[in-house]
Protein backbone atom coordinates (compact mmCIF):
# COMPACT_ATOMS: atom_id res chain seq x y z
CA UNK A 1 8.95 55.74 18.48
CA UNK A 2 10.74 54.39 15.43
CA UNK A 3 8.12 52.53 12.69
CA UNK A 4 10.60 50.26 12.96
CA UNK A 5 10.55 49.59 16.94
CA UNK A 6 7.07 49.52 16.53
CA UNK A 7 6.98 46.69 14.06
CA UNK A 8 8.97 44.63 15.88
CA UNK A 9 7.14 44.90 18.95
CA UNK A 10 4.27 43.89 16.87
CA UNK A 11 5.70 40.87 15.13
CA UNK A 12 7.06 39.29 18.49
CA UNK A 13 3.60 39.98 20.40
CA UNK A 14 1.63 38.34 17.77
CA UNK A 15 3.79 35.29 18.83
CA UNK A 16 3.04 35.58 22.40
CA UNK A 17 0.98 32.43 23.41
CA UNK A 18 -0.58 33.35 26.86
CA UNK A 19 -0.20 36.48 29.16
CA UNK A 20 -1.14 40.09 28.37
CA UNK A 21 -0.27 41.06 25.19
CA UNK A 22 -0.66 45.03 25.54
CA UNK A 23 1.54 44.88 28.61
CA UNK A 24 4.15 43.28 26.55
CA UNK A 25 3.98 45.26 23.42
CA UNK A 26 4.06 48.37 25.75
CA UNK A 27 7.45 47.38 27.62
CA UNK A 28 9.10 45.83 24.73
CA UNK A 29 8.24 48.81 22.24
CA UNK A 30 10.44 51.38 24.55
CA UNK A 31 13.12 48.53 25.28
CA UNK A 32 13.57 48.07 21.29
CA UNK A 33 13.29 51.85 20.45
CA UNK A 34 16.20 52.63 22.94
CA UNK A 35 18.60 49.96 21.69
CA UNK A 36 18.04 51.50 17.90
CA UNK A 37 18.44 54.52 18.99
CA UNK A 38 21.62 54.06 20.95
CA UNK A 39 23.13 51.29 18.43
CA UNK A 40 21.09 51.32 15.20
CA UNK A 41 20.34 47.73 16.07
CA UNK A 42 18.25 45.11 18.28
CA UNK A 43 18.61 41.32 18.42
CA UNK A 44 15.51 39.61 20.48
CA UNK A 45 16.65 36.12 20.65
CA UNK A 46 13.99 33.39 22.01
CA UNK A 47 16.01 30.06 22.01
CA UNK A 48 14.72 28.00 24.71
CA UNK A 49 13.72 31.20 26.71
CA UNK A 50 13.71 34.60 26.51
CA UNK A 51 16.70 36.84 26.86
CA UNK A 52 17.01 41.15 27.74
CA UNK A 53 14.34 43.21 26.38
CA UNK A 54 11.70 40.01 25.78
CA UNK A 55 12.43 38.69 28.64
CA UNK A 56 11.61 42.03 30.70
CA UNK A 57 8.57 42.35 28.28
CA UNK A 58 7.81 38.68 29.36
CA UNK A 59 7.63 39.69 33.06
CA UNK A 60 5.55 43.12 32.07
CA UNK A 61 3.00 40.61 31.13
CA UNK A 62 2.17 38.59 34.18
CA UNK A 63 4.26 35.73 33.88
CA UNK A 64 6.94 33.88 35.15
CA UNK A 65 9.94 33.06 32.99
CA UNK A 66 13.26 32.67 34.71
CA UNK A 67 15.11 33.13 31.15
CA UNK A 68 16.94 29.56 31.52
CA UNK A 69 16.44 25.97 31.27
CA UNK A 70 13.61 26.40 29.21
CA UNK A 71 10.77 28.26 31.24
CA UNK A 72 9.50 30.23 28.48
CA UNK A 73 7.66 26.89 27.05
CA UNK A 74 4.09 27.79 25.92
CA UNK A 75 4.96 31.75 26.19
CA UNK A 76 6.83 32.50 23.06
CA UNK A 77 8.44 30.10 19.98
CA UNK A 78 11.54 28.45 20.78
CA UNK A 79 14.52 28.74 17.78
CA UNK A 80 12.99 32.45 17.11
CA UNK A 81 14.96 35.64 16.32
CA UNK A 82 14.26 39.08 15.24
CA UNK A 83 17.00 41.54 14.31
CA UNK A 84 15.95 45.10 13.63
CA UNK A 85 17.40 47.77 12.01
CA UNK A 86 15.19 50.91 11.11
CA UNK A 87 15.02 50.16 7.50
CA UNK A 88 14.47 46.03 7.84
CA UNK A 89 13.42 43.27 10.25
CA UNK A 90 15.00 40.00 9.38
CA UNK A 91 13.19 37.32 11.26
CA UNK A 92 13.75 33.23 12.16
CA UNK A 93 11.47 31.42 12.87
CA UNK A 94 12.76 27.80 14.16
CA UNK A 95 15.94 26.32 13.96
CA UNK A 96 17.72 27.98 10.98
CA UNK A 97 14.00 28.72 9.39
CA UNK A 98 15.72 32.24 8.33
CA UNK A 99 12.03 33.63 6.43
CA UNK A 100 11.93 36.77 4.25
CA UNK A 101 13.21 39.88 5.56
CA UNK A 102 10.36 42.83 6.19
CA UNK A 103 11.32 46.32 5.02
CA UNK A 104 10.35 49.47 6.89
CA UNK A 105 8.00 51.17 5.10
CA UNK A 106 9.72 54.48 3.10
CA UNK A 107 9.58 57.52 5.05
CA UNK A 108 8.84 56.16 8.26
CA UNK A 109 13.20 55.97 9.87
CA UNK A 110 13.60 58.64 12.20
């Protein structure tokens, strides 16, 4: 796994607000991993809910999110984003809160 993937999966479960937070760092972290791999970048996107990889991770947890008209409330932050390359994470966290972008430790990209 990328440092990158692996930071990522960290930074969206330490928003997760109820469920099983191993199960959902351990079926996010291959979900996130893949889509660098394949396209050198991942977008998880909670608006209201949960879409692709988070939502899947979501489910891996134990609970039930239908990923529209806002199900996900109390499971993860609404207005949040993470997009990952394997050199940066730049997160959002709220509506148009854009905070400071997290670099990938040196010598850690594939």
């Amino acid at each position: 796994m990328s440092k990158a993937a692996e930071m990522a999966a960290d930074w969206w479960t330490e928003r997760l607000q109820q469920g099983d937070k191993a199960a959902f760092r351990a079926a996010l972290l291959p979900l996130i991993d893949a889509e660098l791999t394949e396209h050198g970048i991942c977008r998880l996107d909670c608006d209201y809910d949960p879409r692709g990889a988070l939502l899947e991770a979501v489910h891996a947890a134990g609970l039930e999110c239908k990923g529209f008209m806002f199900s996900a409330k109390g499971i993860l932050p609404t207005k949040h984003s993470l997009r990952v390359t394997l050199t940066e994470l730049e997160p959002k966290e709220g509506y148009g809160n854009w905070t400071p972008t997290i670099k990938v430790e040196e010598g850690t990209e594939r």
